[in-house]
C-alpha atoms as a PDB file:
ATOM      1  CA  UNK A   1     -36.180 -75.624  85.116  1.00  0.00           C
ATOM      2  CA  UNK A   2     -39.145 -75.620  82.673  1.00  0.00           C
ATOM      3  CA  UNK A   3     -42.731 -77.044  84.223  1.00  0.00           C
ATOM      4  CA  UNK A   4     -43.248 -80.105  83.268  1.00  0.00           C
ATOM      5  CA  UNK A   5     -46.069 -83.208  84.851  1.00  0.00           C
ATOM      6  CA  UNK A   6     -45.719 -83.589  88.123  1.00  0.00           C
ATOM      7  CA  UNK A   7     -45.612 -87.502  86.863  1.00  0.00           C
ATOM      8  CA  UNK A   8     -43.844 -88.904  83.976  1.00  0.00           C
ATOM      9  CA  UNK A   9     -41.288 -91.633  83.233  1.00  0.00           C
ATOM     10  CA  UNK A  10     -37.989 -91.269  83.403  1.00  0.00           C
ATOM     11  CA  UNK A  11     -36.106 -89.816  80.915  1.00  0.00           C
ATOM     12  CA  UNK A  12     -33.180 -92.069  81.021  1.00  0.00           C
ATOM     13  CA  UNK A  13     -35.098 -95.358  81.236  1.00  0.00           C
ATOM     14  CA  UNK A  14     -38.447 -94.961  81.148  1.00  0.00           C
ATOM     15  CA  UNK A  15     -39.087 -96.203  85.078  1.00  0.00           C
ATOM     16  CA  UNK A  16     -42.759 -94.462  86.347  1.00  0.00           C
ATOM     17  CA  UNK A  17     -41.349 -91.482  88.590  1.00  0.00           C
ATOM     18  CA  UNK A  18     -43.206 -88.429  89.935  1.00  0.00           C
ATOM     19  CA  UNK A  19     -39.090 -86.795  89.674  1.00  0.00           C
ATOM     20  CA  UNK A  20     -38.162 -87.609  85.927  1.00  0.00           C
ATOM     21  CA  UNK A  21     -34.302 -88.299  86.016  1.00  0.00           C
ATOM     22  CA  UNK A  22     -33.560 -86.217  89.391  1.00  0.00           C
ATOM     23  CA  UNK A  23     -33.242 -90.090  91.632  1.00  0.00           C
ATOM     24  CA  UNK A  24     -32.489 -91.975  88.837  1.00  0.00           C
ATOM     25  CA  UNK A  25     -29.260 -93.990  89.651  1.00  0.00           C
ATOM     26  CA  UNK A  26     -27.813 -94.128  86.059  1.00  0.00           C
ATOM     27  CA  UNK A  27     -27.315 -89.851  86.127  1.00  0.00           C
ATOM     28  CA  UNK A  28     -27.336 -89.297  89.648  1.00  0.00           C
ATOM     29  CA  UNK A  29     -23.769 -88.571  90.563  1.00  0.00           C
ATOM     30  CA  UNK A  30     -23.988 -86.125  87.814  1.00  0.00           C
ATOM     31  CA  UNK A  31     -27.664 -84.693  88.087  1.00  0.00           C
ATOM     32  CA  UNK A  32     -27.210 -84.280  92.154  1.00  0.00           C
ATOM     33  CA  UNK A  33     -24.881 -81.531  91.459  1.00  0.00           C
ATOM     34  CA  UNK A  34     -27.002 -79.459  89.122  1.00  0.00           C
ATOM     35  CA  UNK A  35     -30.838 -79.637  89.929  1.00  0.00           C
ATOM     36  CA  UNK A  36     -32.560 -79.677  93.576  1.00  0.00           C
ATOM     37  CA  UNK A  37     -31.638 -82.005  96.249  1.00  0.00           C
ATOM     38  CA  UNK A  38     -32.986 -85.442  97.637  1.00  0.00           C
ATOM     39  CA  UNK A  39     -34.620 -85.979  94.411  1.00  0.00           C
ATOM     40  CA  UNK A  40     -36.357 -83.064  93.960  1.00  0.00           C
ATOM     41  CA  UNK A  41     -36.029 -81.553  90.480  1.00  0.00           C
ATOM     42  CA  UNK A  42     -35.248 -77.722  90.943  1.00  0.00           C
ATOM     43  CA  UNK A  43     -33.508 -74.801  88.838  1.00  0.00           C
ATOM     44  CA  UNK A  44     -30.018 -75.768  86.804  1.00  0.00           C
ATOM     45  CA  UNK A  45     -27.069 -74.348  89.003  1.00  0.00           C
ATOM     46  CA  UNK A  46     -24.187 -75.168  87.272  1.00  0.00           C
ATOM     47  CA  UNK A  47     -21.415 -75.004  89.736  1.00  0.00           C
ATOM     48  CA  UNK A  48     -19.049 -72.102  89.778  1.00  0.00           C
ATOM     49  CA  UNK A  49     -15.353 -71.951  88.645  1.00  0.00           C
ATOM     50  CA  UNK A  50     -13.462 -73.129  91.488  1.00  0.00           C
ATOM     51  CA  UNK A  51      -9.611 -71.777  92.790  1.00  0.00           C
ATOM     52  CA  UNK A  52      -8.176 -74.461  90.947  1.00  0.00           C
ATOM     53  CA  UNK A  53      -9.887 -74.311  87.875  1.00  0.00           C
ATOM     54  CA  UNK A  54      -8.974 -70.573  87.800  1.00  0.00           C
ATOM     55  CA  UNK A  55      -5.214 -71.359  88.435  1.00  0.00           C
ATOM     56  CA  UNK A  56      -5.366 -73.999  85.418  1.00  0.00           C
ATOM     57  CA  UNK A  57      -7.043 -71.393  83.194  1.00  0.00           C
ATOM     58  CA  UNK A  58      -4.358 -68.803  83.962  1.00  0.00           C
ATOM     59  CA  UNK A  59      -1.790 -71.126  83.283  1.00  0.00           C
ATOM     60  CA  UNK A  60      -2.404 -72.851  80.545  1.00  0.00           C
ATOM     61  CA  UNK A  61      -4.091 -69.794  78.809  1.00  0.00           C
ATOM     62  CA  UNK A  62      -1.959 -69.497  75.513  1.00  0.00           C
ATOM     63  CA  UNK A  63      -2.348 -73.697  74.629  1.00  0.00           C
ATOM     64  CA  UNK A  64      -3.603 -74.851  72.113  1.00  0.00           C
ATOM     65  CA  UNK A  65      -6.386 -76.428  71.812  1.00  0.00           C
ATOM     66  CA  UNK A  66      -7.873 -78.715  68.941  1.00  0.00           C
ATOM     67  CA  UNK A  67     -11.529 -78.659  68.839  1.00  0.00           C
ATOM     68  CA  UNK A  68     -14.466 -79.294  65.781  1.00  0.00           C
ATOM     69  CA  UNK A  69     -13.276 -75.787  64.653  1.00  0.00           C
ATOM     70  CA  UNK A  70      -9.614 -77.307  64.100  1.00  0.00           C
ATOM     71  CA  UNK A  71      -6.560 -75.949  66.100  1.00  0.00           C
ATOM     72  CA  UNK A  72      -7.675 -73.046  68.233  1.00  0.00           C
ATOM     73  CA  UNK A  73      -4.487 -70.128  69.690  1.00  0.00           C
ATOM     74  CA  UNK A  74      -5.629 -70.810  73.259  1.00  0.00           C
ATOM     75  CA  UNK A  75      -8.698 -70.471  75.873  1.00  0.00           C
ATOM     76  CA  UNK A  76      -7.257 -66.566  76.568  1.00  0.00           C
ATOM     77  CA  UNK A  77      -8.069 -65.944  73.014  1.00  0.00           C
ATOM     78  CA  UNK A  78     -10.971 -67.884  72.461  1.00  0.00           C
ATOM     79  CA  UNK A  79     -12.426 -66.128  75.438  1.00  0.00           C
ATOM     80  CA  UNK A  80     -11.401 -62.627  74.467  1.00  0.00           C
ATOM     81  CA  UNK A  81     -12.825 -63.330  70.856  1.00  0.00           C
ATOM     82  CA  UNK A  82     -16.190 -64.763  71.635  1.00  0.00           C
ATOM     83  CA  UNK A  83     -16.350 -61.750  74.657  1.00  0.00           C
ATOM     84  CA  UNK A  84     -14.942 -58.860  73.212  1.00  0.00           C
ATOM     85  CA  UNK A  85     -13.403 -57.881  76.857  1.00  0.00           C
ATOM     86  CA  UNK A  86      -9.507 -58.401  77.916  1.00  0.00           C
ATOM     87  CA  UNK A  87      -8.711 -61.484  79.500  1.00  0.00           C
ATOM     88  CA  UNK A  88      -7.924 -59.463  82.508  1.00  0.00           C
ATOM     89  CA  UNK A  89     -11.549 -58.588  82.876  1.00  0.00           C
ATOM     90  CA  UNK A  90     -12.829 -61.575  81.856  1.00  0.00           C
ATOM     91  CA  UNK A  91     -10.377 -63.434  84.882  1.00  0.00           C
ATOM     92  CA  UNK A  92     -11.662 -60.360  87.540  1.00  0.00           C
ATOM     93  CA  UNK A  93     -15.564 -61.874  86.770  1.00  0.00           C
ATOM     94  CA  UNK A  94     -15.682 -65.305  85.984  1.00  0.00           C
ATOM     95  CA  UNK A  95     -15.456 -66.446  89.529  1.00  0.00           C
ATOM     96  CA  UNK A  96     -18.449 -66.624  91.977  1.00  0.00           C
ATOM     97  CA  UNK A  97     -21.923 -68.104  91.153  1.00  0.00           C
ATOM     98  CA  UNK A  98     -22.557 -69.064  87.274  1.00  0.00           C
ATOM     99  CA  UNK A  99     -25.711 -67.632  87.039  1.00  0.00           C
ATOM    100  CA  UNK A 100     -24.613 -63.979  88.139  1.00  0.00           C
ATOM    101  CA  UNK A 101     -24.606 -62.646  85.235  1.00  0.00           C
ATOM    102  CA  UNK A 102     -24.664 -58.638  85.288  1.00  0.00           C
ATOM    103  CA  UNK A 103     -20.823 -57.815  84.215  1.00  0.00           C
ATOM    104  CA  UNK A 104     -20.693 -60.986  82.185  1.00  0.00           C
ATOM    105  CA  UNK A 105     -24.088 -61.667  80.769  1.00  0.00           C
ATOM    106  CA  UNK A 106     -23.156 -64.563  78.466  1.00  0.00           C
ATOM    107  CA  UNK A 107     -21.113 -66.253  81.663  1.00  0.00           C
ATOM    108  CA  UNK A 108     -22.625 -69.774  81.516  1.00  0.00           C
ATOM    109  CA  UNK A 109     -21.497 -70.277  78.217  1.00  0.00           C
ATOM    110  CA  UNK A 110     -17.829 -68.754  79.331  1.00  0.00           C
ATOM    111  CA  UNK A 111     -17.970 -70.614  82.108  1.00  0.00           C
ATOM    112  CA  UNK A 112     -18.813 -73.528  79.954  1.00  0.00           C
ATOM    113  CA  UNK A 113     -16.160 -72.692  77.329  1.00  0.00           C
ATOM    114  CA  UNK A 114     -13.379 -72.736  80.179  1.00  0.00           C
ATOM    115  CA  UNK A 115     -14.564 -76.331  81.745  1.00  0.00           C
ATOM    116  CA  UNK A 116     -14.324 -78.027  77.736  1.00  0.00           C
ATOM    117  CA  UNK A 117     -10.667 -76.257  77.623  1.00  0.00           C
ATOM    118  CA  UNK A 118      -9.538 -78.259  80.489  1.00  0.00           C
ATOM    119  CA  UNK A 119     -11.303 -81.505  79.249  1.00  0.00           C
ATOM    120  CA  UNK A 120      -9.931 -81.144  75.597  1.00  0.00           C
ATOM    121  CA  UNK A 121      -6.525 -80.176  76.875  1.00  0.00           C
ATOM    122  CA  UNK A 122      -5.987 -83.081  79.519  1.00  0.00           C
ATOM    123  CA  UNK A 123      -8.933 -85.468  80.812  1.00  0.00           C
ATOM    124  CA  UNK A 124      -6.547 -86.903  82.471  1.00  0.00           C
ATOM    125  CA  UNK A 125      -5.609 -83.988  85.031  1.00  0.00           C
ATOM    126  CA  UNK A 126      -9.681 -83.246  84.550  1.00  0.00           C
ATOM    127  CA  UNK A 127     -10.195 -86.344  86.289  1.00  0.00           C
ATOM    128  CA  UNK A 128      -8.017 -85.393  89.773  1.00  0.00           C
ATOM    129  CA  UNK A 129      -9.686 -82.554  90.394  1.00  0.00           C
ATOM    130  CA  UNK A 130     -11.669 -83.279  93.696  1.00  0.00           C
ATOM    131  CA  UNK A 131     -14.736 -80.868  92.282  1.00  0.00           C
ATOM    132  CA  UNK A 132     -16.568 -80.411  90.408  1.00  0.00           C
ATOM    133  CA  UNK A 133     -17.393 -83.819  89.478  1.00  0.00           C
ATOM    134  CA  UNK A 134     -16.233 -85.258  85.742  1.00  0.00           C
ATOM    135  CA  UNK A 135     -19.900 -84.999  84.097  1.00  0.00           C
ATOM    136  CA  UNK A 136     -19.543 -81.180  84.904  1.00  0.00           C
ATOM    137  CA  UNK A 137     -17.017 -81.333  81.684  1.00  0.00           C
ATOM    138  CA  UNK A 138     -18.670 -83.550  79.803  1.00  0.00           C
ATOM    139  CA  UNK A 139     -21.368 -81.064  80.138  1.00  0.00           C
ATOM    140  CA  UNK A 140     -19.441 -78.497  79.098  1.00  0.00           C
ATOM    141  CA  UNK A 141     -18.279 -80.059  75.924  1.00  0.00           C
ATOM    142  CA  UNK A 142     -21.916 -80.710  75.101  1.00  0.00           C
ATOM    143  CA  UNK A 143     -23.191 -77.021  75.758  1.00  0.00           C
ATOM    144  CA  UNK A 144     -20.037 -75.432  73.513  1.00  0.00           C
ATOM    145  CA  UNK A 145     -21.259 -78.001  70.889  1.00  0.00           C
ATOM    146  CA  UNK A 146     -24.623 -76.152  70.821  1.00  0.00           C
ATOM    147  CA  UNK A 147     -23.414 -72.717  71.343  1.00  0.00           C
ATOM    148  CA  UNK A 148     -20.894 -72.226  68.697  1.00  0.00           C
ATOM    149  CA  UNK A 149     -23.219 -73.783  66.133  1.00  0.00           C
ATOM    150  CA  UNK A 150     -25.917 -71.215  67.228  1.00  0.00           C
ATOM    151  CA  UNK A 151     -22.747 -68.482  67.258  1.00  0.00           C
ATOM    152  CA  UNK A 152     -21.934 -69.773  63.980  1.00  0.00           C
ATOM    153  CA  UNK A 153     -25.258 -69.265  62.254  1.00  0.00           C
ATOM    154  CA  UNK A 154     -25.171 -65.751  63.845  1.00  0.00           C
ATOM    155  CA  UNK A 155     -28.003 -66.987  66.476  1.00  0.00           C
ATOM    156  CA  UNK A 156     -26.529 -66.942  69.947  1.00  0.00           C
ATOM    157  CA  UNK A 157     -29.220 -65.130  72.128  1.00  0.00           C
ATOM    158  CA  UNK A 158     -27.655 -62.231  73.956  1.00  0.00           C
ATOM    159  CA  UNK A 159     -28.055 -63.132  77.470  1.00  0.00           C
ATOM    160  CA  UNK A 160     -28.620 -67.234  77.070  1.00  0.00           C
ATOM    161  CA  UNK A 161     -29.939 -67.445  80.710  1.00  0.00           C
ATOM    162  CA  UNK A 162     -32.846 -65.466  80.131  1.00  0.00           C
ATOM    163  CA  UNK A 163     -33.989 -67.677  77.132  1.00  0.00           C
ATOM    164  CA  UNK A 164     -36.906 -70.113  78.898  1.00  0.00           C
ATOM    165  CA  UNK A 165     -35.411 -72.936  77.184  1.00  0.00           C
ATOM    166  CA  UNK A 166     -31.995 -73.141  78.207  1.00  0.00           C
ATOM    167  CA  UNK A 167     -32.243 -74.719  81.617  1.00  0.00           C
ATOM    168  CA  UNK A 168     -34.232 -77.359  80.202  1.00  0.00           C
ATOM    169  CA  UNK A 169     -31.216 -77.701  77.591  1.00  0.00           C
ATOM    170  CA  UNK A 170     -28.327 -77.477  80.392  1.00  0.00           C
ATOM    171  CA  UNK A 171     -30.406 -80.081  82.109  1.00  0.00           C
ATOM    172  CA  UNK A 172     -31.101 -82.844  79.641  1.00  0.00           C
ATOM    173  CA  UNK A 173     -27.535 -82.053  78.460  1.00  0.00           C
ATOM    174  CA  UNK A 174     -26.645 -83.342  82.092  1.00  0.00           C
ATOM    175  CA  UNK A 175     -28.756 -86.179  81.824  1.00  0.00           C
ATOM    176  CA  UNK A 176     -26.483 -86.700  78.810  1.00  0.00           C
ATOM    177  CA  UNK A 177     -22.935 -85.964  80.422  1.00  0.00           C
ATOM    178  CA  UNK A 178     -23.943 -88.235  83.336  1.00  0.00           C
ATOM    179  CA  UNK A 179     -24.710 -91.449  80.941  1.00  0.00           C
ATOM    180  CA  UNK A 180     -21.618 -90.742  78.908  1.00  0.00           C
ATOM    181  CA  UNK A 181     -19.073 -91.065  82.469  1.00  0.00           C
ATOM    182  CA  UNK A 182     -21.118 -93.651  84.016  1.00  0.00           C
ATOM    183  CA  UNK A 183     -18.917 -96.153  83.659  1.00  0.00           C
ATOM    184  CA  UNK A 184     -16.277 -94.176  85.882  1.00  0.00           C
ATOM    185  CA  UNK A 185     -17.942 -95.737  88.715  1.00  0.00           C
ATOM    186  CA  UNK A 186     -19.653 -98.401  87.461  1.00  0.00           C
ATOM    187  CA  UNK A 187     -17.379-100.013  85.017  1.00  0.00           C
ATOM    188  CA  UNK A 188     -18.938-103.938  85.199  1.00  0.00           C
ATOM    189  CA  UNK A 189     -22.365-102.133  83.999  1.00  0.00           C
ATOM    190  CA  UNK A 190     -21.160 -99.899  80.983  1.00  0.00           C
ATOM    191  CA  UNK A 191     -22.894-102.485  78.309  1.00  0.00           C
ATOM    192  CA  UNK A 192     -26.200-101.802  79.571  1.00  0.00           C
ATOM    193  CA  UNK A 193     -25.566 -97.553  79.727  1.00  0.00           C
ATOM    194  CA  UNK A 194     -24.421 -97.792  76.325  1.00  0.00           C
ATOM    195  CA  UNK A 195     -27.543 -98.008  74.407  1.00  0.00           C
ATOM    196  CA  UNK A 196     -29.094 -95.781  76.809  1.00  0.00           C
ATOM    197  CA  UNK A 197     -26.489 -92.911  76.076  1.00  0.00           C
ATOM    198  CA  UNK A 198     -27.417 -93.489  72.630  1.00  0.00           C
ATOM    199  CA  UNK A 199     -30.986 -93.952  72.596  1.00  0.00           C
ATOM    200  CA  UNK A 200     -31.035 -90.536  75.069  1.00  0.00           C
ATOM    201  CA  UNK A 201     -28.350 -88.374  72.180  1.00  0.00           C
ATOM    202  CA  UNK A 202     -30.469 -89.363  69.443  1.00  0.00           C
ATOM    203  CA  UNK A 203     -34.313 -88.296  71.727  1.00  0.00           C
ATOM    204  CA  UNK A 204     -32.506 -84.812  72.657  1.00  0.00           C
ATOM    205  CA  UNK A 205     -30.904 -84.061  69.227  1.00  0.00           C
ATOM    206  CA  UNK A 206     -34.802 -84.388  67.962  1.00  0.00           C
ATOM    207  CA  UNK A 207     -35.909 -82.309  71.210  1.00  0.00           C
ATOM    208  CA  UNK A 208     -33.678 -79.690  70.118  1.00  0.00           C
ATOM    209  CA  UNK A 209     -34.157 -79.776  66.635  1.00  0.00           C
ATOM    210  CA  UNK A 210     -38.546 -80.047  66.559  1.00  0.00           C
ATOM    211  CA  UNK A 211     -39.503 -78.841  70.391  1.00  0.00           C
ATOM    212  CA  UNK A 212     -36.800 -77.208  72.463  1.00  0.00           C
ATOM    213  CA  UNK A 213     -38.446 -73.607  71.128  1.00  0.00           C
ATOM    214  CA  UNK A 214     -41.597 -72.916  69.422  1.00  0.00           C
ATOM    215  CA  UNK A 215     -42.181 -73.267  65.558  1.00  0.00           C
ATOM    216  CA  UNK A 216     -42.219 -69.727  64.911  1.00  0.00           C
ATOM    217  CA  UNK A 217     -38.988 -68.701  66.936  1.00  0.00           C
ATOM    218  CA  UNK A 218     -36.228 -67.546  64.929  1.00  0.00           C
ATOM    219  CA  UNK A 219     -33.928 -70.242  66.455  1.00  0.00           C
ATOM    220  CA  UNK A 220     -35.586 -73.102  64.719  1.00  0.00           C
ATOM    221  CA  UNK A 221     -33.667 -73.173  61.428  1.00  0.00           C
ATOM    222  CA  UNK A 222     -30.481 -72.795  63.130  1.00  0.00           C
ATOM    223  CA  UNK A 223     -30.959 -75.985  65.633  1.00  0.00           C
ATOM    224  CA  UNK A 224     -31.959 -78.154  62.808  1.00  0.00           C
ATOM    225  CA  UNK A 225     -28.687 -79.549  62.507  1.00  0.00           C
ATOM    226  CA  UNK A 226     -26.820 -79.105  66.166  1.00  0.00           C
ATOM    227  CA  UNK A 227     -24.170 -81.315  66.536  1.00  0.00           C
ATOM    228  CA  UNK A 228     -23.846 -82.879  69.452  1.00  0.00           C
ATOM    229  CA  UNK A 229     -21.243 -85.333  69.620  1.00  0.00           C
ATOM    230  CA  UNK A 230     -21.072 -88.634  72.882  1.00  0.00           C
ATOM    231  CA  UNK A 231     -18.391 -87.531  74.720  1.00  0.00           C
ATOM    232  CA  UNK A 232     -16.791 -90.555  76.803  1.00  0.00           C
ATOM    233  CA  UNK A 233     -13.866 -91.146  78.948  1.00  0.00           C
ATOM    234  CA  UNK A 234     -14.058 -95.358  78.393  1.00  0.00           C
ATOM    235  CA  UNK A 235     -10.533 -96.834  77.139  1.00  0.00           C
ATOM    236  CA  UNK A 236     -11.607 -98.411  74.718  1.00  0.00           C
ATOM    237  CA  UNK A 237     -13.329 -95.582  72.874  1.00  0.00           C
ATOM    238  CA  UNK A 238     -12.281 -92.047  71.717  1.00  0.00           C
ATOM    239  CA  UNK A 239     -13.119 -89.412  74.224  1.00  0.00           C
ATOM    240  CA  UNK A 240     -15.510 -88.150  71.296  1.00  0.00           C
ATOM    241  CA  UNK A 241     -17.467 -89.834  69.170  1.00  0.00           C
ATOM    242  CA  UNK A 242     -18.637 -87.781  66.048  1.00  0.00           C
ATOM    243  CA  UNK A 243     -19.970 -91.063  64.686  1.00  0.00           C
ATOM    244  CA  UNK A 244     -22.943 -89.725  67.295  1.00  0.00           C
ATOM    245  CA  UNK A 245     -23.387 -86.585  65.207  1.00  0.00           C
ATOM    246  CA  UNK A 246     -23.820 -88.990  61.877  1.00  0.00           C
ATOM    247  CA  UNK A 247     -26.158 -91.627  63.567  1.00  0.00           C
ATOM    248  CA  UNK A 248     -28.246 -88.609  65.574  1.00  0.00           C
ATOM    249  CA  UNK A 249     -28.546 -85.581  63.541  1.00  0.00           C
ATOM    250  CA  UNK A 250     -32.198 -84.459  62.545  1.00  0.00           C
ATOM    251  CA  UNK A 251     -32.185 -83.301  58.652  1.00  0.00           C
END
């Protein structure tokens, strides 16, 4: 992850902490999955594809899926489109860490793309799966928000892991997915979370938007406007809010 202070509030709730978010209690269950251990802020690892995952991909491949693009032909498509390799290949390589990226060098955003195919498709079955844990999708929903609209303004980098500010952005995107399923396990304390979650989306969409790269980069134009919708798995809400994108998004 980026340097930052060795000291700064959190960036959930503003708590003094020499770790940021790492130990705070509102993203833990998420964060502890993705960044260092006993509270110790390290490198994004976004966990790999597991067997199951794989054997869901494979066989619900040719679904459909509806997404902010409208009604896509399936994740085997979508994948062969935005790769330009045969599923087969694509299936032989997307297994095994997510940051090995020398036969697939856009494989975060792949692996990303599969994880918001099984969230869009069924949360419900999303939610049985022993690992990885639900914010991993919520994650991924967030990070295919960001890289289609850079795809679709023709500026996805070529290797997105080598760009110094995407582990920052898979980590406050965390930060993000972790607020949005925290009332999963704490249901009695969702009212408070709430205007967290939204304070947070509408902090990161400026990050993104006025610091996540420098002035000059050729990015900026194209992240003036990311959309990046609260993705939720409460009852009572839909399990995306694009009224997040209205109240958030920078002009």
């Amino acid at each position: 992850m980026s340097s930052q202070p060795a000291t700064a509030p959190c960036e959930v709730c503003g708590a003094a902490t020499t770790t940021r978010c790492s130990s705070c209690a509102k993203v833990w269950r998420g964060h502890k999955v993705v960044c260092g251990s006993g509270g110790s802020a390290g490198e994004i690892s976004i966990p790999k594809l597991t067997d199951e995952e794989m054997a869901i991909l494979q066989a619900q491949s040719a679904i459909p899926i509806m997404s902010d693009r409208g009604v896509t032909p399936g994740i085997k498509r979508d994948l062969e489109d935005l790769s330009g390799r045969p599923f087969e290949y694509l299936l032989q390589h997307l297994q095994g860490p997510t940051g090995s990226t020398a036969e697939l060098p856009q494989k975060p955003m792949y692996v990303a793309m599969v994880r918001a195919a099984h969230y869009a498709t069924s949360i419900a079955s999303v939610k049985k799966l022993s690992t990885p844990p639900l914010p991993c999708f919520t994650l991924a929903m967030q990070q295919m928000q960001v890289y289609m609209h850079l795809a679709n303004a023709d500026a996805l980098p070529a290797v997105l892991s080598a760009e110094p500010w995407h582990d920052l952005l898979c980590h406050k995107l965390m930060i993000l997915a972790s607020l949005d399923t925290y009332h999963e396990t704490n249901f009695s304390k969702w009212r408070a979370i709430e205007p967290l979650a939204i304070d947070t989306h509408a902090r990161y969409l400026r990050w993104i938007a006025r610091e996540m790269v420098p002035a000059d980069d050729p990015l900026t134009q194209a992240l003036v406007n990311v959309p990046l919708a609260q993705f939720t798995t409460f009852p009572n809400f839909p399990h995306a809010r694009p009224d997040m994108v209205q109240q958030c998004c920078v002009g």
